[in-house]
N, C-alpha and C. Protein backbone atom coordinates (compact mmCIF):
# COMPACT_ATOMS: atom_id res chain seq x y z
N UNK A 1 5.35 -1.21 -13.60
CA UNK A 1 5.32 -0.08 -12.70
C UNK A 1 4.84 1.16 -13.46
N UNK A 2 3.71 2.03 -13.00
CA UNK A 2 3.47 3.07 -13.48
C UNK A 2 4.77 4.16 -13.27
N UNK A 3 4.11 5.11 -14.32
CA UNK A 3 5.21 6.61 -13.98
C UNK A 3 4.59 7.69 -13.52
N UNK A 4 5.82 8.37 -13.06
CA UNK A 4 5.22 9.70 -12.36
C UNK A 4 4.54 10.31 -13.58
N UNK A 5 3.50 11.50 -12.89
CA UNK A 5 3.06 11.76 -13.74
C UNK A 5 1.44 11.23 -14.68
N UNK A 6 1.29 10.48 -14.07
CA UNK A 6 0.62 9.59 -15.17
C UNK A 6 -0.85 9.53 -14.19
N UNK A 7 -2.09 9.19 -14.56
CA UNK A 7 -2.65 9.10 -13.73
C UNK A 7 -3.29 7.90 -13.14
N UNK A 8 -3.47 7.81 -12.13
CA UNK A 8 -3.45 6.27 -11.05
C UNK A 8 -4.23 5.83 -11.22
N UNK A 9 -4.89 4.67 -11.97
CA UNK A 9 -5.67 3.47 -11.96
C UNK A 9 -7.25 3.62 -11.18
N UNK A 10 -7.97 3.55 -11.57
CA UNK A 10 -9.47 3.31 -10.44
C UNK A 10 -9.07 2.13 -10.47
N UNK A 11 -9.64 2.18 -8.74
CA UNK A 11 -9.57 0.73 -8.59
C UNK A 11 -11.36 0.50 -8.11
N UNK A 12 -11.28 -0.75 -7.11
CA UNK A 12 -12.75 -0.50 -6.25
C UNK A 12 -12.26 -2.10 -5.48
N UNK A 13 -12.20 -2.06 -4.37
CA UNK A 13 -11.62 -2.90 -2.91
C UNK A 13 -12.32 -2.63 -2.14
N UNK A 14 -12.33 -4.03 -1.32
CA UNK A 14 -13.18 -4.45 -0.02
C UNK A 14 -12.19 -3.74 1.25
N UNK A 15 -12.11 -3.58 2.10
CA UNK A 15 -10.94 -3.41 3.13
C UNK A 15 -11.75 -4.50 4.07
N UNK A 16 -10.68 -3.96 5.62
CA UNK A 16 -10.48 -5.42 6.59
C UNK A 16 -12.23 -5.25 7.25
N UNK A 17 -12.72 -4.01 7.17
CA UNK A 17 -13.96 -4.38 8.13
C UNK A 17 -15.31 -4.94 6.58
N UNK A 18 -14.77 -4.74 5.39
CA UNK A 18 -15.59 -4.92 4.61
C UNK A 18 -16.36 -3.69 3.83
N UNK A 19 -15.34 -2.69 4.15
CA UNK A 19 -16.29 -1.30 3.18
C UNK A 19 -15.27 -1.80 1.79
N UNK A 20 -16.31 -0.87 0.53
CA UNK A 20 -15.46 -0.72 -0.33
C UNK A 20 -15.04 0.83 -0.61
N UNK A 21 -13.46 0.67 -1.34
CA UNK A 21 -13.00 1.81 -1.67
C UNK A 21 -12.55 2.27 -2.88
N UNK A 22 -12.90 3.60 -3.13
CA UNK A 22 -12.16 3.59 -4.43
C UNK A 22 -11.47 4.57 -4.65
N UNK A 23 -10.35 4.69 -5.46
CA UNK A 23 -9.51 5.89 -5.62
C UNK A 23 -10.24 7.24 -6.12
N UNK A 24 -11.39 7.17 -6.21
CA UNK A 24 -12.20 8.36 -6.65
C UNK A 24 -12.88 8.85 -4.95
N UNK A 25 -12.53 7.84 -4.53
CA UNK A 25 -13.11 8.44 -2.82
C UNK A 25 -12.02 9.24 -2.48
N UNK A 26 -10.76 9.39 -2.88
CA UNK A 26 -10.21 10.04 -2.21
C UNK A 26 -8.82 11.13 -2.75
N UNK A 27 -10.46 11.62 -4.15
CA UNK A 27 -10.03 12.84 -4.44
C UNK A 27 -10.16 14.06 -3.76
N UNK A 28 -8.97 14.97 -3.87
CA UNK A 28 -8.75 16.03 -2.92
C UNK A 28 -7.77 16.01 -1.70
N UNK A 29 -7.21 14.27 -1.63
CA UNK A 29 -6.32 14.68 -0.79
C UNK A 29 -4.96 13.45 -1.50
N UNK A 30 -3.76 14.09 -0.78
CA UNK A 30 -2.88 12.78 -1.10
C UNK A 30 -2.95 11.52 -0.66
N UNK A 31 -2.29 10.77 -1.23
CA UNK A 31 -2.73 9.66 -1.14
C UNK A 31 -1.24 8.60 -0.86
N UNK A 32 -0.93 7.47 -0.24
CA UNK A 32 0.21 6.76 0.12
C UNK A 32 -0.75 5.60 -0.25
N UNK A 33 -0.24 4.55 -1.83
CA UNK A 33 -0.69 3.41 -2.05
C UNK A 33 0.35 2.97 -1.67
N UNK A 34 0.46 1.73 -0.71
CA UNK A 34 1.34 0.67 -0.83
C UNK A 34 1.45 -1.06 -1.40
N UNK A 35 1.71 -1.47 -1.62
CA UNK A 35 1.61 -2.94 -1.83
C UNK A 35 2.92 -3.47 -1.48
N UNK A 36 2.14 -4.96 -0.61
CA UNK A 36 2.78 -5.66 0.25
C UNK A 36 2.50 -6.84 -0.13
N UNK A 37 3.69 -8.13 0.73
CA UNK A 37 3.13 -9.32 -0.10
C UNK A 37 2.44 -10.04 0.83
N UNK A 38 2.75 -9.61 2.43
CA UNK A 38 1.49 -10.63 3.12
C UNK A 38 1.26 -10.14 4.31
N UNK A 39 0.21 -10.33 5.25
CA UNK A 39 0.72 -9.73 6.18
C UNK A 39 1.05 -10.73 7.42
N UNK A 40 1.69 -10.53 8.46
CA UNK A 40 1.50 -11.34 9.31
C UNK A 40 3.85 -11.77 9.23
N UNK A 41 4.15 -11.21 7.92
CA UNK A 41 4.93 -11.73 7.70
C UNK A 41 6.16 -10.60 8.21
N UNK A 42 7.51 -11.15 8.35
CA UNK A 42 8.45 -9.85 9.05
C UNK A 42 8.69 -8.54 8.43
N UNK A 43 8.79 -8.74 7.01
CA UNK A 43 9.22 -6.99 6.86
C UNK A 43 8.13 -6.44 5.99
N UNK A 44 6.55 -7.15 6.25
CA UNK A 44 5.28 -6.36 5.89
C UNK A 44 4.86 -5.68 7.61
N UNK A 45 5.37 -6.57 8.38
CA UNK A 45 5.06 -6.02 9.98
C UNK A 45 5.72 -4.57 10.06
N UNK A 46 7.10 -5.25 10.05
CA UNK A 46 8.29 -3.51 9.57
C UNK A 46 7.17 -2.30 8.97
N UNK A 47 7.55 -2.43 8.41
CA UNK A 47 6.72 -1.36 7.27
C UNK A 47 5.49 -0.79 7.65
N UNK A 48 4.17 -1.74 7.96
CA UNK A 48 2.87 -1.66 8.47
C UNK A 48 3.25 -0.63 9.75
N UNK A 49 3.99 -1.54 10.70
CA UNK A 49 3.88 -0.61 11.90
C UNK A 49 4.91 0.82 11.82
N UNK A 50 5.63 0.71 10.75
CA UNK A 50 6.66 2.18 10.92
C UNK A 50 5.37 3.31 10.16
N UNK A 51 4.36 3.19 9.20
CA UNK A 51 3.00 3.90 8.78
C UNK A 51 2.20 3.56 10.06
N UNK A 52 2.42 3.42 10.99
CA UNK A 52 1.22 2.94 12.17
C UNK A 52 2.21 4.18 13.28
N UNK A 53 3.54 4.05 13.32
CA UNK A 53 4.22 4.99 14.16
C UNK A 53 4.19 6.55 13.62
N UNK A 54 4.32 6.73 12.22
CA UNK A 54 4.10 7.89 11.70
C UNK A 54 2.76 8.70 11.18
N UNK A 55 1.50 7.81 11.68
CA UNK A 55 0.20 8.28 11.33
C UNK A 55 -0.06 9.30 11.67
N UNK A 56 0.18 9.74 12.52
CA UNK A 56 -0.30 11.35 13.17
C UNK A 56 0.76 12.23 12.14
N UNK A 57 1.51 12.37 12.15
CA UNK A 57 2.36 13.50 11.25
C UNK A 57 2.14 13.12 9.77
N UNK A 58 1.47 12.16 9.04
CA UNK A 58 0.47 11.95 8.05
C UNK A 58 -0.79 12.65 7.95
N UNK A 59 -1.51 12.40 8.90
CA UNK A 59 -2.80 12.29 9.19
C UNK A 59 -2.79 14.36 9.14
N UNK A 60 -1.61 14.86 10.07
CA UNK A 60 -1.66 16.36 10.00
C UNK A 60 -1.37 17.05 8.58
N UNK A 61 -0.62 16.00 7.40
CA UNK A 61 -0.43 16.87 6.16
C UNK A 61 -1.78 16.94 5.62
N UNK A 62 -2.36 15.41 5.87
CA UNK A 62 -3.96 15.47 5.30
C UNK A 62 -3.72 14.33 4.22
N UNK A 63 -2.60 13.41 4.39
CA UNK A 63 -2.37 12.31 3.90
C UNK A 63 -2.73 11.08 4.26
N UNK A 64 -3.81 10.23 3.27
CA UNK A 64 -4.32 9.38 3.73
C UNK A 64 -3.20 7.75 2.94
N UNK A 65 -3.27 6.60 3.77
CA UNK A 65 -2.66 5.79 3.98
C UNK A 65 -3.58 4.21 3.45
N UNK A 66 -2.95 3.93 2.16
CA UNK A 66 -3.77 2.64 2.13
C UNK A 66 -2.90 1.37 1.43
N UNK A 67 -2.92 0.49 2.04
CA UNK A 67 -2.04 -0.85 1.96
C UNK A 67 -3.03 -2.13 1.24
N UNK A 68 -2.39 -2.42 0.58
CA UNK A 68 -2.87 -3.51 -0.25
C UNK A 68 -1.99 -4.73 -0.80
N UNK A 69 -2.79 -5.64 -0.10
CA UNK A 69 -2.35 -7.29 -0.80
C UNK A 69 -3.33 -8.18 -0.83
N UNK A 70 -2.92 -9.12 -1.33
CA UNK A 70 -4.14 -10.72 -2.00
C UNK A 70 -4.19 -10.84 -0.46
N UNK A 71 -4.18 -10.65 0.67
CA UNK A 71 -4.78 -11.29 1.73
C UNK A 71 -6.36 -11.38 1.89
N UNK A 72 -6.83 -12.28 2.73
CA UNK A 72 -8.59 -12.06 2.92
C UNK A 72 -8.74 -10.99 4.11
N UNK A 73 -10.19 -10.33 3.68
CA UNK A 73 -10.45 -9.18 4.63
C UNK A 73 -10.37 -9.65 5.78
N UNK A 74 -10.21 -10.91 6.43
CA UNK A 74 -10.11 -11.64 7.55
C UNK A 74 -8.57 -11.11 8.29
N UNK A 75 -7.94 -12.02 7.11
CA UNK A 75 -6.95 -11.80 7.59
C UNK A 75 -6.15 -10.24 7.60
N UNK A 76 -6.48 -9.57 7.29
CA UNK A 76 -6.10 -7.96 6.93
C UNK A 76 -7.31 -7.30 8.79
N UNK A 77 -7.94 -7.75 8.67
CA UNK A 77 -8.75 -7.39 10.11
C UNK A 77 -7.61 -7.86 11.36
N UNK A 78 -7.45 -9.02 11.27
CA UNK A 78 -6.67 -9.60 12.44
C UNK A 78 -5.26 -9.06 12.64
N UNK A 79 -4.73 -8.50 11.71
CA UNK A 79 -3.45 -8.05 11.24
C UNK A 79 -3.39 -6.58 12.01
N UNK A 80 -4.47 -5.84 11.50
CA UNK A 80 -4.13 -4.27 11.70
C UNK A 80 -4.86 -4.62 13.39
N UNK A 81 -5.60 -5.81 14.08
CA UNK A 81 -5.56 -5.30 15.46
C UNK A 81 -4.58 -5.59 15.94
N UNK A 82 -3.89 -6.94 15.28
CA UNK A 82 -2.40 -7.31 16.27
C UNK A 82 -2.14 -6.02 16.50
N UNK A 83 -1.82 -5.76 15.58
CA UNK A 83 -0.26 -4.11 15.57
C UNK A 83 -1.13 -2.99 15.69
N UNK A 84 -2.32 -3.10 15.86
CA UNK A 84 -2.93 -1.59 16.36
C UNK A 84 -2.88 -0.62 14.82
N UNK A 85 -3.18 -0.86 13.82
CA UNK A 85 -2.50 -0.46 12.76
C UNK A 85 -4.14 0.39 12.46
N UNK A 86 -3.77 2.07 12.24
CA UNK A 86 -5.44 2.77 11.95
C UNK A 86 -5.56 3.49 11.04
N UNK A 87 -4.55 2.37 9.76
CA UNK A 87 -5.13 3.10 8.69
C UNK A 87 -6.19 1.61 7.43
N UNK A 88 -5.95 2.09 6.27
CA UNK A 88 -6.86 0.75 5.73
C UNK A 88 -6.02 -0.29 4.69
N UNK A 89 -6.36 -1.13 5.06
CA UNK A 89 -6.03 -2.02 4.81
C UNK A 89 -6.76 -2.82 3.59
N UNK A 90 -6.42 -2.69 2.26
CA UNK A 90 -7.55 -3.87 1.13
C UNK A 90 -7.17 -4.41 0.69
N UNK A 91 -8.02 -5.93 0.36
CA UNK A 91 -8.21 -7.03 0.04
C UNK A 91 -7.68 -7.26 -1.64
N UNK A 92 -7.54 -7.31 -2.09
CA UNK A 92 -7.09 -8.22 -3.76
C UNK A 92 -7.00 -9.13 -4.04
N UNK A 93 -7.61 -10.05 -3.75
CA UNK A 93 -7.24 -11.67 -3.83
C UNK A 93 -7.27 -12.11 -5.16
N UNK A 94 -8.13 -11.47 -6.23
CA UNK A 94 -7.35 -11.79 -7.41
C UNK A 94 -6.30 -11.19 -7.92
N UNK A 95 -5.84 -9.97 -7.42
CA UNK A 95 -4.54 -9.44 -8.11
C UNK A 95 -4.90 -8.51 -9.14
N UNK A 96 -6.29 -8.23 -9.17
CA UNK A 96 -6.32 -7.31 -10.84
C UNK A 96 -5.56 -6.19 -10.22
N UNK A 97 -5.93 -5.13 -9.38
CA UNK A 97 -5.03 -3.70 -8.90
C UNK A 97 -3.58 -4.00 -9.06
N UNK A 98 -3.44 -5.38 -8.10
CA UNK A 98 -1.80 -5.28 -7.94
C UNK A 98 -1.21 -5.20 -9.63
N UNK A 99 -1.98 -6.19 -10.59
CA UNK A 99 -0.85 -6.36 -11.39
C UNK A 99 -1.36 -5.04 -12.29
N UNK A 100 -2.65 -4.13 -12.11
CA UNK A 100 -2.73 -3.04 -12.79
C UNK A 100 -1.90 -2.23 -12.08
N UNK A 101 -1.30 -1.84 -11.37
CA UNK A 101 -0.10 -1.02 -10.90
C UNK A 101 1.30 -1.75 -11.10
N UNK A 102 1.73 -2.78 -11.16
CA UNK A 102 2.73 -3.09 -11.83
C UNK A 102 3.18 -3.68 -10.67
N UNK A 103 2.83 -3.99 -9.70
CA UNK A 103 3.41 -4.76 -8.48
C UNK A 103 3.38 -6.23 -8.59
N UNK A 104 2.92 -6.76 -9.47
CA UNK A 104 2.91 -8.27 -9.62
C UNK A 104 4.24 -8.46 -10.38
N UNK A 105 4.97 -9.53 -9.50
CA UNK A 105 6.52 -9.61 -10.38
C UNK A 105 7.26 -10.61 -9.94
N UNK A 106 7.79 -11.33 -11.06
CA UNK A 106 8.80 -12.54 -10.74
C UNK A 106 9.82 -11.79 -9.83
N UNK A 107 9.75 -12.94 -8.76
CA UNK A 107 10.76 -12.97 -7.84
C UNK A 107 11.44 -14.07 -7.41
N UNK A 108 12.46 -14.35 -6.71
CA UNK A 108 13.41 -15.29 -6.45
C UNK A 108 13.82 -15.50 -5.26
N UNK A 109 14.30 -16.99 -4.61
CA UNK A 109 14.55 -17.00 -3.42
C UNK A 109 15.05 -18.36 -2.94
N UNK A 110 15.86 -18.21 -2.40
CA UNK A 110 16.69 -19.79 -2.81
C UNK A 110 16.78 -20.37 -4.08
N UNK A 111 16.75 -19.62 -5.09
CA UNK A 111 17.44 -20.35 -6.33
C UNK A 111 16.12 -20.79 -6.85
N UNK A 112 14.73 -20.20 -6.52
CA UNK A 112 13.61 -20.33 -7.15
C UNK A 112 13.00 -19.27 -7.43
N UNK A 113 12.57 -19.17 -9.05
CA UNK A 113 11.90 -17.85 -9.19
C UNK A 113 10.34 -18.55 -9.36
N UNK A 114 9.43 -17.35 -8.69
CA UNK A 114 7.98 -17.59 -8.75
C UNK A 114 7.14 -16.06 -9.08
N UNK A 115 5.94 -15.96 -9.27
CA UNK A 115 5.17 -14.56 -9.20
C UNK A 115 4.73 -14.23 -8.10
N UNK A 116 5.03 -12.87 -7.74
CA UNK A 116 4.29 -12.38 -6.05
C UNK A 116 4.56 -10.81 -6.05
N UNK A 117 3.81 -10.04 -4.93
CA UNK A 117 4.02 -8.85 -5.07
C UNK A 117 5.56 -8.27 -4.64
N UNK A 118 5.53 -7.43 -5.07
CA UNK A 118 6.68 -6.40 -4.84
C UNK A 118 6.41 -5.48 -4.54
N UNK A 119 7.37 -5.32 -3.35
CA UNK A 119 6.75 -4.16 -2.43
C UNK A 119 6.94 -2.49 -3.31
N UNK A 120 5.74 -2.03 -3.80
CA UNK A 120 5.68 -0.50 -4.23
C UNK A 120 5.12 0.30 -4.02
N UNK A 121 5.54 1.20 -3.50
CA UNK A 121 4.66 2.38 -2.95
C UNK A 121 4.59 3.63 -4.49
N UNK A 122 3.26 4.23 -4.09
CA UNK A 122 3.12 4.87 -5.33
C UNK A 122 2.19 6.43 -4.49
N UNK A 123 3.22 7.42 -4.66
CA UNK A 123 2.38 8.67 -4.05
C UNK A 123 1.59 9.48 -4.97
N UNK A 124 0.31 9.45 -4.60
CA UNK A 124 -0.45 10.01 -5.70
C UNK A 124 -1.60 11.52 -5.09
N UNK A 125 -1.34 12.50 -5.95
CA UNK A 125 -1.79 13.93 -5.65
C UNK A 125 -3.53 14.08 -5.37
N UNK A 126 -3.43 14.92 -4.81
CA UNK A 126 -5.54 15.17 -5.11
C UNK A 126 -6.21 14.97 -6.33
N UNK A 127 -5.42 14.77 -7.35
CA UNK A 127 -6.66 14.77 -8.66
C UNK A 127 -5.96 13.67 -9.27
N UNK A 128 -5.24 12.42 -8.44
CA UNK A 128 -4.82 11.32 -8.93
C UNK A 128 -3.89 10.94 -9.56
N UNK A 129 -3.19 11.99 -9.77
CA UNK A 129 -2.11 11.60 -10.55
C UNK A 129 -1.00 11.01 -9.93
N UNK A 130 -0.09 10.29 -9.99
CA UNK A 130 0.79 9.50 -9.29
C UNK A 130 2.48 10.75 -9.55
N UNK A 131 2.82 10.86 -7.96
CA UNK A 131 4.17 12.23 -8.36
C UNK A 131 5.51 11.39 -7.91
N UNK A 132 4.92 10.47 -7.03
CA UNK A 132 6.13 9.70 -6.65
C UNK A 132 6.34 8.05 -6.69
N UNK A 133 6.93 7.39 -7.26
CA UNK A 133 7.09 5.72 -7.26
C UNK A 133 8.16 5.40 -6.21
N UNK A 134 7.99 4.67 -5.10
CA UNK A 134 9.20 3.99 -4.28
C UNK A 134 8.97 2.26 -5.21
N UNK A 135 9.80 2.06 -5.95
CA UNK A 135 9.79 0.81 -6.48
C UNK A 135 10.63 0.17 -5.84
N UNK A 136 11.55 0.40 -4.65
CA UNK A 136 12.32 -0.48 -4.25
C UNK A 136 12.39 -0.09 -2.58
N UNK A 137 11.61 -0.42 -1.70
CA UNK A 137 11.16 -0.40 -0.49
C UNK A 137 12.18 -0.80 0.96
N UNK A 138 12.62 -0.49 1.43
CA UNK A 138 13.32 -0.78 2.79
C UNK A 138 11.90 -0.66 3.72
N UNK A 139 11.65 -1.60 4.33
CA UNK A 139 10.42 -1.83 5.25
C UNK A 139 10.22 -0.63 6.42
N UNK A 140 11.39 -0.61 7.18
CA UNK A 140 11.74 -0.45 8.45
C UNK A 140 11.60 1.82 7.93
N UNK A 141 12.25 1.82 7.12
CA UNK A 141 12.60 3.12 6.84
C UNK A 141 11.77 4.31 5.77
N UNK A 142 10.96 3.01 5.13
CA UNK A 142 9.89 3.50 4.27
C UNK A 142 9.22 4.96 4.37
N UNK A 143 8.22 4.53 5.53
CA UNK A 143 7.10 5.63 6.30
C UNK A 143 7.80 7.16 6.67
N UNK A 144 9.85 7.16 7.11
CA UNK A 144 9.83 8.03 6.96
C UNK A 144 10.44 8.97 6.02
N UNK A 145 10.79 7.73 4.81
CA UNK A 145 11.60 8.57 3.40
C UNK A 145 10.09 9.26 3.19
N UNK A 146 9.03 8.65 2.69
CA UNK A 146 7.68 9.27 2.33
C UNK A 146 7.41 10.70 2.98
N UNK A 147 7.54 11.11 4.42
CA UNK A 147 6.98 12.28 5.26
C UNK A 147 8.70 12.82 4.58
N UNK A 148 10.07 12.78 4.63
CA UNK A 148 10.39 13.33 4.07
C UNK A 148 10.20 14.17 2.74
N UNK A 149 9.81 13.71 1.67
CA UNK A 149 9.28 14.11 0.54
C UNK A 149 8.00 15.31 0.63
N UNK A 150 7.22 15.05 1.66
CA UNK A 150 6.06 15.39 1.76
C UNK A 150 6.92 17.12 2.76
């Protein structure tokens, strides 16, 4: 996990319609990275749609919203129309971003540990620097600890 303070990774990602993005696109304003481990799944839905309910009072600080997991741009397309979801959504299917932000991490579950993401949100300023880490995520409640802070 990165630290506050520190400054946030370039990356460069496909999203769901197929543009690419990069954290240098979106100097000058704040920024909400998240990482998730799938979508389609219950408390990436949580989460997705509670940033899908709070977009407008985002969208008015001038805070832009971007979610990331190993899913295919396919499936990250089909996802944000289920749930109506209008912010972006990118692709990682090898994992270099995730595990360069520190979200790649043994986890456990029924008495089996394996590698997968962990859900971390990382708030990062206009000139990139990262001011806030949520390393430990409640799905449902996420979107509005974040506009709190803000």
């Amino acid at each position: 996990m990165l630290k506050i303070g520190t400054k946030a990774p370039e990356f460069e990602l496909k999203d769901q319609h197929g543009d690419k993005h990069k954290l240098t696109h979106y100097k000058g304003h704040k920024l909400v990275l998240y990482f998730y481990p799938k979508d389609n799944t219950p408390g990436c839905t949580k989460e997705a749609c509670a940033f899908r309910d709070d977009y407008s009072a985002y969208k008015k600080k001038g805070v832009v919203i971007l979610g990331i997991s190993k899913d295919t741009k396919t499936s990250h397309k089909n996802f944000a129309k289920k749930f109506d979801l209008p912010f972006i959504l990118l692709s990682d299917p090898e994992g270099k971003v995730i595990e360069k932000y520190g979200a790649w991490k043994e986890k456990s579950m029924y008495g089996k540990t394996f590698m997968g993401i962990a859900r971390i949100t990382y708030l990062i300023d206009e000139k990139g620097k990262i001011i806030q880490v949520f390393p430990k995520v409640k799905p449902a409640e996420h979107a509005k600890e974040i506009l709190a802070i803000l």
